[in-house]
C-alpha atoms as a PDB file:
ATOM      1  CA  UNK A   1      17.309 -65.849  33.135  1.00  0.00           C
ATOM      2  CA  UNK A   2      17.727 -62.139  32.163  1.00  0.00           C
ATOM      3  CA  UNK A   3      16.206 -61.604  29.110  1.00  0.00           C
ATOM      4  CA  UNK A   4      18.453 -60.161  25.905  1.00  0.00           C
ATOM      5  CA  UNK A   5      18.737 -56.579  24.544  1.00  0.00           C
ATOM      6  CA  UNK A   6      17.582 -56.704  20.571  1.00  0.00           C
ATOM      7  CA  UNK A   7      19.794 -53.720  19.748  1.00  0.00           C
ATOM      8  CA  UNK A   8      23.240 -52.959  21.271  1.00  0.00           C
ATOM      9  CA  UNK A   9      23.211 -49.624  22.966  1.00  0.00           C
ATOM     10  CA  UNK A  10      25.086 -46.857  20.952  1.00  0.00           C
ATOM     11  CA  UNK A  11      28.397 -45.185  22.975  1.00  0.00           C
ATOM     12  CA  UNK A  12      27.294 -41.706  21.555  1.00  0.00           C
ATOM     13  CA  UNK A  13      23.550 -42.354  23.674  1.00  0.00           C
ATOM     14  CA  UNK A  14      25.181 -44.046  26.510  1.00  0.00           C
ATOM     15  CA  UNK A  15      26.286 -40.654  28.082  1.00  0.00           C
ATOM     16  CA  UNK A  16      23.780 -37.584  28.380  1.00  0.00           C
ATOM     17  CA  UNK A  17      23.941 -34.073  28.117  1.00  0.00           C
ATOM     18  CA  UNK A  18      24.719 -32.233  31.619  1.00  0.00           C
ATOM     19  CA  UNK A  19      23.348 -28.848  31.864  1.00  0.00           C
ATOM     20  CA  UNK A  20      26.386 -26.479  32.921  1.00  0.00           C
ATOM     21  CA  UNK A  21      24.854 -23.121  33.772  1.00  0.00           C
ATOM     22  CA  UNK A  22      21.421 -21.196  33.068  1.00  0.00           C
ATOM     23  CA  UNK A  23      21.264 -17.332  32.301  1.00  0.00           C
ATOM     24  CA  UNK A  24      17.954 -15.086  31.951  1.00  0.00           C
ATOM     25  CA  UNK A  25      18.133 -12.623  29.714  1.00  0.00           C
ATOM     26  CA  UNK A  26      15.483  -9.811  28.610  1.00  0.00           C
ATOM     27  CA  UNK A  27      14.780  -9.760  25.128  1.00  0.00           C
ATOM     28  CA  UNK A  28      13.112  -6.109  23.602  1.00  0.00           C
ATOM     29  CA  UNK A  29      10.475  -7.187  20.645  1.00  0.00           C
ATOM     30  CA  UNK A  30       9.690  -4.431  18.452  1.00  0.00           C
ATOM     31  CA  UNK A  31       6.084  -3.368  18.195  1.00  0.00           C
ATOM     32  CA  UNK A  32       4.348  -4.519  14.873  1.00  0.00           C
ATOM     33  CA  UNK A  33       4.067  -1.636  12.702  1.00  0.00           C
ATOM     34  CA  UNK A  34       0.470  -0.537  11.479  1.00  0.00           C
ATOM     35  CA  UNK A  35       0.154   1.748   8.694  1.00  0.00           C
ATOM     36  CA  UNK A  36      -2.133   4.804   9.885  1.00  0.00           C
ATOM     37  CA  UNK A  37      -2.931   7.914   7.496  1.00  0.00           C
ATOM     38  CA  UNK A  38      -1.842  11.200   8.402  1.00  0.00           C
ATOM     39  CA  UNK A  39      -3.834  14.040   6.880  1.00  0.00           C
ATOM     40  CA  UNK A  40      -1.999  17.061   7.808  1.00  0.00           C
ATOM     41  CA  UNK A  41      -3.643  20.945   7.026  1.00  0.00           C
ATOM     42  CA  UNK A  42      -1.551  23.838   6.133  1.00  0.00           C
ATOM     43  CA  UNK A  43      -2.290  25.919   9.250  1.00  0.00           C
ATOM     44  CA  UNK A  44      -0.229  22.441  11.458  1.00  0.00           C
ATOM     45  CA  UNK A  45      -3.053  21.067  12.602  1.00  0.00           C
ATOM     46  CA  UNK A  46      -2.841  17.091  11.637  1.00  0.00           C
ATOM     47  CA  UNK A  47      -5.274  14.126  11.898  1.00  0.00           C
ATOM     48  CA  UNK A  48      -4.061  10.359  12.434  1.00  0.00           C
ATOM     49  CA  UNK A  49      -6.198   7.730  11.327  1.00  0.00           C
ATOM     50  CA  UNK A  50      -5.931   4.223  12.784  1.00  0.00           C
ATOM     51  CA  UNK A  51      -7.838   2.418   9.539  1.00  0.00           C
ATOM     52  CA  UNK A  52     -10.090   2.206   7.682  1.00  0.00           C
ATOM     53  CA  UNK A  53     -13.434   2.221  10.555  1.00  0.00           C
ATOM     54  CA  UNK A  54     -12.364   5.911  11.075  1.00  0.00           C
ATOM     55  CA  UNK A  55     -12.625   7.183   8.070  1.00  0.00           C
ATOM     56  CA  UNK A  56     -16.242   8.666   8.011  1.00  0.00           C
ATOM     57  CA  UNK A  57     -15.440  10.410  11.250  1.00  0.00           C
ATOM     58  CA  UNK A  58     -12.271  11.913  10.094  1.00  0.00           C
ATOM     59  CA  UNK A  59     -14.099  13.508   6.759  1.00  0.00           C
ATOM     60  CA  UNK A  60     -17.059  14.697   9.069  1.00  0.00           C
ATOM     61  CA  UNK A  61     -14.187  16.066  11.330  1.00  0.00           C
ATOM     62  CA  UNK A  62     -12.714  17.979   8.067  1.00  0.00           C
ATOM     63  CA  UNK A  63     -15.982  19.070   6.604  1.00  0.00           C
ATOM     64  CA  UNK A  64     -17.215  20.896   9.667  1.00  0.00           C
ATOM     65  CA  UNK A  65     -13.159  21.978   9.977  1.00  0.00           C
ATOM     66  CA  UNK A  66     -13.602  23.420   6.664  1.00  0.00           C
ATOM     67  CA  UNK A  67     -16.906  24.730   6.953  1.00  0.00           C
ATOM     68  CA  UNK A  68     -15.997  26.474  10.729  1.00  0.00           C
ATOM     69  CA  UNK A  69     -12.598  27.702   8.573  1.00  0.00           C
ATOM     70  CA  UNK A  70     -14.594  29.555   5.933  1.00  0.00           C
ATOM     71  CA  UNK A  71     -16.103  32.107   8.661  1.00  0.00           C
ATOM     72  CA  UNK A  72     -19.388  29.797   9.440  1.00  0.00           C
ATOM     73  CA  UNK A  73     -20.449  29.931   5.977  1.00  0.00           C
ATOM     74  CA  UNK A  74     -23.933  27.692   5.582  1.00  0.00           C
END
């Protein structure tokens, strides 16, 4: 003898979902944006620093700048 079904099946569930058509698309994600500091002279000549690890090398960069600038002044 077949056995019985506890719950009665629902009409909404009885009938599945048919997949009609599929489509690829290319989606464009912006690049996160990372603040950088931008130390920019008078004469044009500009310096980008990527954080905070270049530091030290950027002021040693503008202290021998500075010191070259002044006519090799020691």
């Amino acid at each position: 003898m077949p056995r019985k079904l506890s719950r009665p099946t629902k009409a909404s569930r009885a009938k599945r979902a048919e997949c009609e058509s599929v489509q690829f698309v290319e989606v464009e994600f912006t690049a996160p944006v990372v603040p950088r500091l931008v130390i920019q002279f008078s004469d044009g000549l500009s310096i980008l620093v990527e954080n905070e690890r270049c530091v030290p090398l950027a002021a040693a960069f503008i202290a021998e700048f500075r010191r070259t600038e002044k006519g090799g002044a020691r």
